[in-house]
C-alpha atoms as a PDB file:
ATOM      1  CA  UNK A   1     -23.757 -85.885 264.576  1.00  0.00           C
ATOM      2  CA  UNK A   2     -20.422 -84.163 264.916  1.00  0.00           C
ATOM      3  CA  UNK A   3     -20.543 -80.151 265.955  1.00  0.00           C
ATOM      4  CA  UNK A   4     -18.175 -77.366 265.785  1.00  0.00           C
ATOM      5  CA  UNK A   5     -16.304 -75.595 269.076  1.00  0.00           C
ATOM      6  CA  UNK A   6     -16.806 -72.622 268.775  1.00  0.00           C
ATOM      7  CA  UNK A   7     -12.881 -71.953 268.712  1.00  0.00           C
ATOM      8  CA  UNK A   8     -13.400 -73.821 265.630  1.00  0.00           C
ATOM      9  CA  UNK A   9     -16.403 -71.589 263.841  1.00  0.00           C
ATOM     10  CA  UNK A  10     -14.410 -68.631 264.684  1.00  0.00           C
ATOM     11  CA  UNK A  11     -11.552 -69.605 262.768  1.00  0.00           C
ATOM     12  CA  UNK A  12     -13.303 -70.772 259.733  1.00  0.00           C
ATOM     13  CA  UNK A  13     -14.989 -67.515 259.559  1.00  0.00           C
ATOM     14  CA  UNK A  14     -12.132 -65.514 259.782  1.00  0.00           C
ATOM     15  CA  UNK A  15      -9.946 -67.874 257.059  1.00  0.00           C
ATOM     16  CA  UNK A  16     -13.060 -67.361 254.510  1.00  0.00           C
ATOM     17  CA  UNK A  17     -13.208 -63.375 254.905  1.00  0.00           C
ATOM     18  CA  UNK A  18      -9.470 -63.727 254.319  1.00  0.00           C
ATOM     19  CA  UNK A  19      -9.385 -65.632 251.426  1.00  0.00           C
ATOM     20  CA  UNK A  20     -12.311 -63.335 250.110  1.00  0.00           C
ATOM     21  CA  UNK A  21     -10.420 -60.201 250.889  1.00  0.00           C
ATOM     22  CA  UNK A  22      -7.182 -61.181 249.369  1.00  0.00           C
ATOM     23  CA  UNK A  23      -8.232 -60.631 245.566  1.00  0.00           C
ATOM     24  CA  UNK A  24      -9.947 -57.714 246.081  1.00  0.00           C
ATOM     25  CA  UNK A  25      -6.914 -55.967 247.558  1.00  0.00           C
ATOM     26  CA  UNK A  26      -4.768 -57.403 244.573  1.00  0.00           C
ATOM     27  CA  UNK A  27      -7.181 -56.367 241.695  1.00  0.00           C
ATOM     28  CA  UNK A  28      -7.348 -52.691 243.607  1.00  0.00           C
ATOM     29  CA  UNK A  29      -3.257 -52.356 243.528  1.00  0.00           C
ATOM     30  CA  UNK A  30      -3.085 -53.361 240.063  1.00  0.00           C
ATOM     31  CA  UNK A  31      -5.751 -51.120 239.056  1.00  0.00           C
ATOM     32  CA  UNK A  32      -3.532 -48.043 240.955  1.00  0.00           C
ATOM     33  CA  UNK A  33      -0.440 -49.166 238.713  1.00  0.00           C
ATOM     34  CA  UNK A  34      -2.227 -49.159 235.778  1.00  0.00           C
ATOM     35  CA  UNK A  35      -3.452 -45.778 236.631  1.00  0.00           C
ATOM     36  CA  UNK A  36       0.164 -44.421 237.494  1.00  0.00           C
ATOM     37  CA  UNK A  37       1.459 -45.990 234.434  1.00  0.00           C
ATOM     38  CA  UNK A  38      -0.878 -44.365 231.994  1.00  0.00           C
ATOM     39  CA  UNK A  39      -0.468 -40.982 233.786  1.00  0.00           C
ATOM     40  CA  UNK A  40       3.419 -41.331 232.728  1.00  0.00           C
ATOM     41  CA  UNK A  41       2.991 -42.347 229.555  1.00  0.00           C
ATOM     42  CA  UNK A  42       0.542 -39.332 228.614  1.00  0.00           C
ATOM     43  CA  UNK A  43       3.401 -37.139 230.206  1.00  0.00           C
ATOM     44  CA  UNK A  44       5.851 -38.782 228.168  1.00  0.00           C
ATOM     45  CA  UNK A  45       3.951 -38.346 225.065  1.00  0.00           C
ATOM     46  CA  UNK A  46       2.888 -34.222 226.342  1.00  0.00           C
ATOM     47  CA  UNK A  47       7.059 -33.936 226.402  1.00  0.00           C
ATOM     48  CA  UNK A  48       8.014 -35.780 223.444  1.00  0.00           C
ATOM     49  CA  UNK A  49       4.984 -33.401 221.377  1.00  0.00           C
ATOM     50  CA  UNK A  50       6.594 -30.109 223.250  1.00  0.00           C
ATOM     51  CA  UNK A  51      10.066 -30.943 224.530  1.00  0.00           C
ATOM     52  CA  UNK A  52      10.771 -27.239 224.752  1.00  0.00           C
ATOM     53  CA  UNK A  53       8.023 -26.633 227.819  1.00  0.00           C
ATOM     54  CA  UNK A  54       9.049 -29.891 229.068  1.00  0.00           C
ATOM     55  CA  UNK A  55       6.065 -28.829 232.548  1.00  0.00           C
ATOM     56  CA  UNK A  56       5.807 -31.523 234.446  1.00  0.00           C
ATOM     57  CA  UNK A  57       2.526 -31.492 237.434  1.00  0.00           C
ATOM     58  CA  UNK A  58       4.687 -33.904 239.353  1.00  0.00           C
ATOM     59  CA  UNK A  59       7.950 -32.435 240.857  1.00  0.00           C
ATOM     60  CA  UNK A  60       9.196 -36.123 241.690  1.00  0.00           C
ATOM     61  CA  UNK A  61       8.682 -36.887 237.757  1.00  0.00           C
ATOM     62  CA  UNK A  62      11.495 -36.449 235.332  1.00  0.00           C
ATOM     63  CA  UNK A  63      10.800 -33.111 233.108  1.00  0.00           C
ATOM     64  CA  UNK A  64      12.869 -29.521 232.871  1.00  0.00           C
ATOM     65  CA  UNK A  65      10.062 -27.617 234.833  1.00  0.00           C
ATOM     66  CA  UNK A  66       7.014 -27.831 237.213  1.00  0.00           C
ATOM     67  CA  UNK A  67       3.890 -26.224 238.067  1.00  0.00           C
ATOM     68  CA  UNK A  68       5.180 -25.273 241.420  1.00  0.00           C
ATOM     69  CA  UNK A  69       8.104 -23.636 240.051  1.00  0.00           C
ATOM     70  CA  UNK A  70       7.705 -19.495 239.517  1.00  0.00           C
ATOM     71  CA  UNK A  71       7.482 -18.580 235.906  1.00  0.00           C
ATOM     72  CA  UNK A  72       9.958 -15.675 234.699  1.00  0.00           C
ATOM     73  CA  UNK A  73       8.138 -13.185 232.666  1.00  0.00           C
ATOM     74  CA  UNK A  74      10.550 -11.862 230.298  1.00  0.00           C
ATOM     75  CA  UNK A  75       8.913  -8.783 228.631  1.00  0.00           C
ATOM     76  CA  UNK A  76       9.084  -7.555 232.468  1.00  0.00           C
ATOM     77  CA  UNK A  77      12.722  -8.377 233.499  1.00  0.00           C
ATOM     78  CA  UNK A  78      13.817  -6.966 230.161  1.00  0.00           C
ATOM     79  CA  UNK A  79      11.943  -3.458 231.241  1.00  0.00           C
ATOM     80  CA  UNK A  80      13.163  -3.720 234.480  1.00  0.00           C
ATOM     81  CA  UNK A  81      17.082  -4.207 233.334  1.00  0.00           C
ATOM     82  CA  UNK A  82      16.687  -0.896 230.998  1.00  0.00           C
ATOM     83  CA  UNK A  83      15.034   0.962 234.082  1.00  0.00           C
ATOM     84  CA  UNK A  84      17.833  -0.267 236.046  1.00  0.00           C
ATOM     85  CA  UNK A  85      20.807   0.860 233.351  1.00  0.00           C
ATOM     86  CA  UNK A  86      18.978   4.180 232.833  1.00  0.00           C
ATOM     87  CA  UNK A  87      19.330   4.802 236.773  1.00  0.00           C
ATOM     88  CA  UNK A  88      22.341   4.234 236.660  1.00  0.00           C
ATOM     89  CA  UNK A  89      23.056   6.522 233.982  1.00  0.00           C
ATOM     90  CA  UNK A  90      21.553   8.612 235.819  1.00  0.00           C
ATOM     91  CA  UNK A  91      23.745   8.725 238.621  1.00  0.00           C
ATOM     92  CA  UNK A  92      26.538   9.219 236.887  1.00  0.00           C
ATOM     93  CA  UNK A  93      25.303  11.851 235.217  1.00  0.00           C
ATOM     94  CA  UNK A  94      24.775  12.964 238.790  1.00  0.00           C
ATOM     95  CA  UNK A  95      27.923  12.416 240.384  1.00  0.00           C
ATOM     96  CA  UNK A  96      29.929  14.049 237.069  1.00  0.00           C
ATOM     97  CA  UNK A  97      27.525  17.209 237.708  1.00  0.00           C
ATOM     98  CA  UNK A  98      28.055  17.673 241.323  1.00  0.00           C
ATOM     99  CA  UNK A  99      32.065  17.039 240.922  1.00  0.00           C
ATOM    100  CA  UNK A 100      32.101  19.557 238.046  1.00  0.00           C
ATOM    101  CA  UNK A 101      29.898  22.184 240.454  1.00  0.00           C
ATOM    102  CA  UNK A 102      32.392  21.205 243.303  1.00  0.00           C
ATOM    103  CA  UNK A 103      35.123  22.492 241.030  1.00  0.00           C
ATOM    104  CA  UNK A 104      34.036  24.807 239.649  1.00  0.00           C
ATOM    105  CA  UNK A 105      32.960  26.379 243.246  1.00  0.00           C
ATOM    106  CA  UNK A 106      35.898  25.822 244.428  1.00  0.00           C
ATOM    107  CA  UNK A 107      37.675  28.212 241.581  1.00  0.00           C
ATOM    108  CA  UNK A 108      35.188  30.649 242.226  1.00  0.00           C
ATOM    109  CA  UNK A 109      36.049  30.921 245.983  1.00  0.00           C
ATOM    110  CA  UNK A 110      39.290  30.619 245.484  1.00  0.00           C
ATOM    111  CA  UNK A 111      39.218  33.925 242.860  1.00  0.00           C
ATOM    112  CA  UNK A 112      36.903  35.648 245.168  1.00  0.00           C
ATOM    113  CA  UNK A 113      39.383  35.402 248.229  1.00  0.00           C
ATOM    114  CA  UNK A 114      42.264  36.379 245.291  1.00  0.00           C
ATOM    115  CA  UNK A 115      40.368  39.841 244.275  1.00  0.00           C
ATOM    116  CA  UNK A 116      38.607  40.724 247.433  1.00  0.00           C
ATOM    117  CA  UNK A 117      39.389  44.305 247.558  1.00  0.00           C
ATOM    118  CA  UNK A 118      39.693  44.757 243.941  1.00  0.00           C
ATOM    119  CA  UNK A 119      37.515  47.513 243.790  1.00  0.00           C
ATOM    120  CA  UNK A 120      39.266  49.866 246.256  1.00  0.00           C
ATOM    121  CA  UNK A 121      42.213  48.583 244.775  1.00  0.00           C
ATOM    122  CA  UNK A 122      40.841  49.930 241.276  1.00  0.00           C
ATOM    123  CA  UNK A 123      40.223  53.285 242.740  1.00  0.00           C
ATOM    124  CA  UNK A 124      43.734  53.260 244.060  1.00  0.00           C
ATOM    125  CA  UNK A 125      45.658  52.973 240.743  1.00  0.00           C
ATOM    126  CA  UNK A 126      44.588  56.767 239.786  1.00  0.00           C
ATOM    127  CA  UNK A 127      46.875  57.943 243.014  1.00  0.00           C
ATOM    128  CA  UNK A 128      49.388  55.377 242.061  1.00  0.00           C
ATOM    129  CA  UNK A 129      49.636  56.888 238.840  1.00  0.00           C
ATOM    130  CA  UNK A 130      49.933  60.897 240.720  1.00  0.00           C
ATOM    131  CA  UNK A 131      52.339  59.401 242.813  1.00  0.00           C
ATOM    132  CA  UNK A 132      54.567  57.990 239.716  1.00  0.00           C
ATOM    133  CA  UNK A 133      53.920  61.640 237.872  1.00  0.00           C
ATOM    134  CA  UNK A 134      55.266  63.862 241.458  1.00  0.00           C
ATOM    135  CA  UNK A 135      58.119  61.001 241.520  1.00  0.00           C
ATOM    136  CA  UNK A 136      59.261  62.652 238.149  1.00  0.00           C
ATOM    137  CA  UNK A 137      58.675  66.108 239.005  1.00  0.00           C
ATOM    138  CA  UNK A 138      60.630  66.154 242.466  1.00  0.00           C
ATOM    139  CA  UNK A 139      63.738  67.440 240.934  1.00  0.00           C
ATOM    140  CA  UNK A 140      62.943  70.842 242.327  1.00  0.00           C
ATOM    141  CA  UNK A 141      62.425  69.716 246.125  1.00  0.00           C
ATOM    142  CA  UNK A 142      65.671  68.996 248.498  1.00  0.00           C
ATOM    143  CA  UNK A 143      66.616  65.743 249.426  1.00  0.00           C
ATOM    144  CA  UNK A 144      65.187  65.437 252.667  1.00  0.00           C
ATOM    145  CA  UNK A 145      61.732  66.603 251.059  1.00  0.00           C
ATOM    146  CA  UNK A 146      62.743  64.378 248.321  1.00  0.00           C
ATOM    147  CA  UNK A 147      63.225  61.587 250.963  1.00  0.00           C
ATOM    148  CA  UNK A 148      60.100  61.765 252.323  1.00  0.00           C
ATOM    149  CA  UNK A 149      57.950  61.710 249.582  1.00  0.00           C
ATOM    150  CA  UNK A 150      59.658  58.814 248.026  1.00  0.00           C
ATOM    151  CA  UNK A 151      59.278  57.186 251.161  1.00  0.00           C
ATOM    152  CA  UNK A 152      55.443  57.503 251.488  1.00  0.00           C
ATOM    153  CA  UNK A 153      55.667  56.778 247.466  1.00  0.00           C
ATOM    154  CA  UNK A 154      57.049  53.027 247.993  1.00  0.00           C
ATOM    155  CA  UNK A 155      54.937  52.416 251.246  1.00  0.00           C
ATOM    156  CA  UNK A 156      51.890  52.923 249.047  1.00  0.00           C
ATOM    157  CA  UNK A 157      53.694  50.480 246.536  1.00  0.00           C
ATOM    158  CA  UNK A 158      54.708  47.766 248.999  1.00  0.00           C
ATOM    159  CA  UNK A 159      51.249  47.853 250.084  1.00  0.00           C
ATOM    160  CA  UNK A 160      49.928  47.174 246.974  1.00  0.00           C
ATOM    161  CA  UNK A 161      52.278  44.831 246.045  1.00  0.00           C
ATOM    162  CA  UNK A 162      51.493  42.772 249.090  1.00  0.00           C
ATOM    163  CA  UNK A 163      47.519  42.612 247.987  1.00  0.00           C
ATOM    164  CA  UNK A 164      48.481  40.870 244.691  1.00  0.00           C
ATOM    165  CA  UNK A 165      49.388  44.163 242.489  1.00  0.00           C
ATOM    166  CA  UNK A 166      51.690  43.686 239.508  1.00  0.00           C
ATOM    167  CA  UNK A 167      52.370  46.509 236.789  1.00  0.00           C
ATOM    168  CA  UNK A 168      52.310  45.225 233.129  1.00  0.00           C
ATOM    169  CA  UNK A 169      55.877  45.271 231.209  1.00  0.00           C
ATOM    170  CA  UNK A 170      55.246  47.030 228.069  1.00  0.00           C
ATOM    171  CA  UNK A 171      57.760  48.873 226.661  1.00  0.00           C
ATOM    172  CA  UNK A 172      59.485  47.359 223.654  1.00  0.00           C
ATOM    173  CA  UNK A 173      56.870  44.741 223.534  1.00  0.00           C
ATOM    174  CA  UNK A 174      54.946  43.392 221.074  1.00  0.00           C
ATOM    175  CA  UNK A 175      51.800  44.943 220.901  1.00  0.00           C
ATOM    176  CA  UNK A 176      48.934  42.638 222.423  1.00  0.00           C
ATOM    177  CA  UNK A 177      45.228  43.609 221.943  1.00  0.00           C
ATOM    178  CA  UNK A 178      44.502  40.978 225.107  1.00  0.00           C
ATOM    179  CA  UNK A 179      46.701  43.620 227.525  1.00  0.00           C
ATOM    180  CA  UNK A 180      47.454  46.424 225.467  1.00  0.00           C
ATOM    181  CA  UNK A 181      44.943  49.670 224.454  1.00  0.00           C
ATOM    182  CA  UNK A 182      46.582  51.201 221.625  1.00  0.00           C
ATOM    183  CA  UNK A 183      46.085  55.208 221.769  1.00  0.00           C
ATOM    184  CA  UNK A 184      48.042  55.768 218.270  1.00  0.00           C
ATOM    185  CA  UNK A 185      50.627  54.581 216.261  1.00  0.00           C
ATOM    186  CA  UNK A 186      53.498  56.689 215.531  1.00  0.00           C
ATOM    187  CA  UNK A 187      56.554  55.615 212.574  1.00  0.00           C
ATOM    188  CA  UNK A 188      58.978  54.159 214.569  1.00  0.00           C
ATOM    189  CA  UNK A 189      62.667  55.174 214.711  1.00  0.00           C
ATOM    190  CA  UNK A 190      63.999  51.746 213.784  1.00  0.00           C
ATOM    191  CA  UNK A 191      62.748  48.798 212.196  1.00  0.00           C
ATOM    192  CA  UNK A 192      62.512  46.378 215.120  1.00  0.00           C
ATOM    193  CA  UNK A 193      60.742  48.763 217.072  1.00  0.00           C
ATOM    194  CA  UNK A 194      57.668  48.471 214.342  1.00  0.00           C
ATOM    195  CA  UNK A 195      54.412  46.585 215.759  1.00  0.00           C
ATOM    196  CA  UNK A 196      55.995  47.085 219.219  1.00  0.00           C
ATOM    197  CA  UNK A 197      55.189  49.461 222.206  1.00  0.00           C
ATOM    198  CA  UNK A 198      56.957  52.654 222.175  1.00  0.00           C
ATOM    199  CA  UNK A 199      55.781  54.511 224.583  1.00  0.00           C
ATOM    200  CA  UNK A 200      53.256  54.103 227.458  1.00  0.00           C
ATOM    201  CA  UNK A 201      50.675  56.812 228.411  1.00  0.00           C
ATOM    202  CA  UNK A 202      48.974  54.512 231.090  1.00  0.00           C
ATOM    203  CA  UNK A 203      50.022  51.955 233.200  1.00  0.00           C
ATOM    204  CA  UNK A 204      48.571  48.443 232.910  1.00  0.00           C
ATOM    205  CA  UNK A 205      48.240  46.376 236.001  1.00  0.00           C
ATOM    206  CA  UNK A 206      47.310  42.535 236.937  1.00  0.00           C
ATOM    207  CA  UNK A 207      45.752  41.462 240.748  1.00  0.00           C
ATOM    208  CA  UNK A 208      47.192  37.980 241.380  1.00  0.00           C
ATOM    209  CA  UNK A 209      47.270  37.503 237.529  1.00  0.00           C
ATOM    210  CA  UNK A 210      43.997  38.438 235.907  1.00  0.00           C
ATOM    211  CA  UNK A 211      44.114  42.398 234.676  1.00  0.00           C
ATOM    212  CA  UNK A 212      42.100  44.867 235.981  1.00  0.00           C
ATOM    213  CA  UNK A 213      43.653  47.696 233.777  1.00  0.00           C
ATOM    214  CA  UNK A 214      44.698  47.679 230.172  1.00  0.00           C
ATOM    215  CA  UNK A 215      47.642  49.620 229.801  1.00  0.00           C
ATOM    216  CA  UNK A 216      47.402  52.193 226.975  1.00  0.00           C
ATOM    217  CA  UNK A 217      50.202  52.223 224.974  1.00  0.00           C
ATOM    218  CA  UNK A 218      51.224  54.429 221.451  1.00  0.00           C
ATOM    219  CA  UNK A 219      52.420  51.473 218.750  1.00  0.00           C
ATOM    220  CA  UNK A 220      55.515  52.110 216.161  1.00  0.00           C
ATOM    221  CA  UNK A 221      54.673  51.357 212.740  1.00  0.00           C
END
């Protein structure tokens, strides 16, 4: 009676678990195919029902968007764009205000520095005015008194002058209610001197441009 080695059983055993184990692997990849293939036909079919979604669960499968991809929410970008253009209105609205108040402080200070003093200078246009009325009643006084006066006369002036003081040009002019106070209106001696300044009872005056007296003036008619 003829025995096996045991070299020999070993090898038998192992060639029969083989062949046992062979089929079993090949019916369990076919059954993973089949189940890969049926999962991309039911995607196929999801896409072709909804092609506008087109959401695919696998990112390596063909479709125009995945689960894993973030989801824009539209309603809330479209608030955020108008919050973002009314901001921005906003600051130029901002930026227009604070260039207008940068201008317009700017004038201010500017006209401040122009008329600092105006008030004294105010006050100081009543002995202007004695000054002008002794200046036409000096014909009495000698020249050297004469000299002197006049000479304190046009000091005063220059000074004035100097701070911005300019007296208005009025006779012969036509008669403006923005500069002119008309006292009374008298016929006048000829016909282009009607609607015009004839004669001037006050001096007006301007401090670096802008009055701060209206001269009062009689009008011809």
């Amino acid at each position: 009676m003829n025995y096996f080695s045991p070299r020999q059983f070993v090898f038998i055993i192992a060639l029969a678990v083989l062949l046992t184990t062979l089929p079993l692997q090949s019916i369990f990849k076919k059954m993973r195919q089949k189940d890969m293939k049926e999962a991309n036909e039911r995607a196929k079919m999801q896409n072709a029902e909804d092609p506008e979604v087109g959401i695919n669960a696998d990112e390596n499968m063909s479709g125009t968007s995945h689960l894993n991809e973030p989801v824009t929410d539209e309603p809330e970008l479209e608030t955020l764009r108008n919050e973002l253009g009314e901001m921005k209105d906003k600051f130029i609205r901002k930026v227009a205000e604070f260039e207008n108040f940068k201008k317009r402080s700017s004038k201010e200070r500017i006209e401040l520095i122009q008329t600092a003093g105006k008030e004294v200078i105010v006050d100081m246009l009543e002995v202007l005015d004695d000054c002008e009325r002794a200046e036409k009643q000096m014909s009495t006084l000698d020249d050297k008194a004469k000299e002197g006066v006049m000479l304190v006369f046009n000091k005063l002036k220059s000074l004035l002058t100097a701070k911005g003081l300019k007296p208005m040009e009025t006779i012969n002019k036509e008669f403006n209610p923005d500069i002119h106070e008309a006292i009374t209106e008298i016929p006048a001696p000829i016909e282009v001197q009607k609607g015009k300044v004839i004669d001037e009872v006050q001096k007006g005056y301007y401090l670096n441009d802008k009055i701060i007296r209206f001269a009062k003036v009689v009008v011809g008619k």
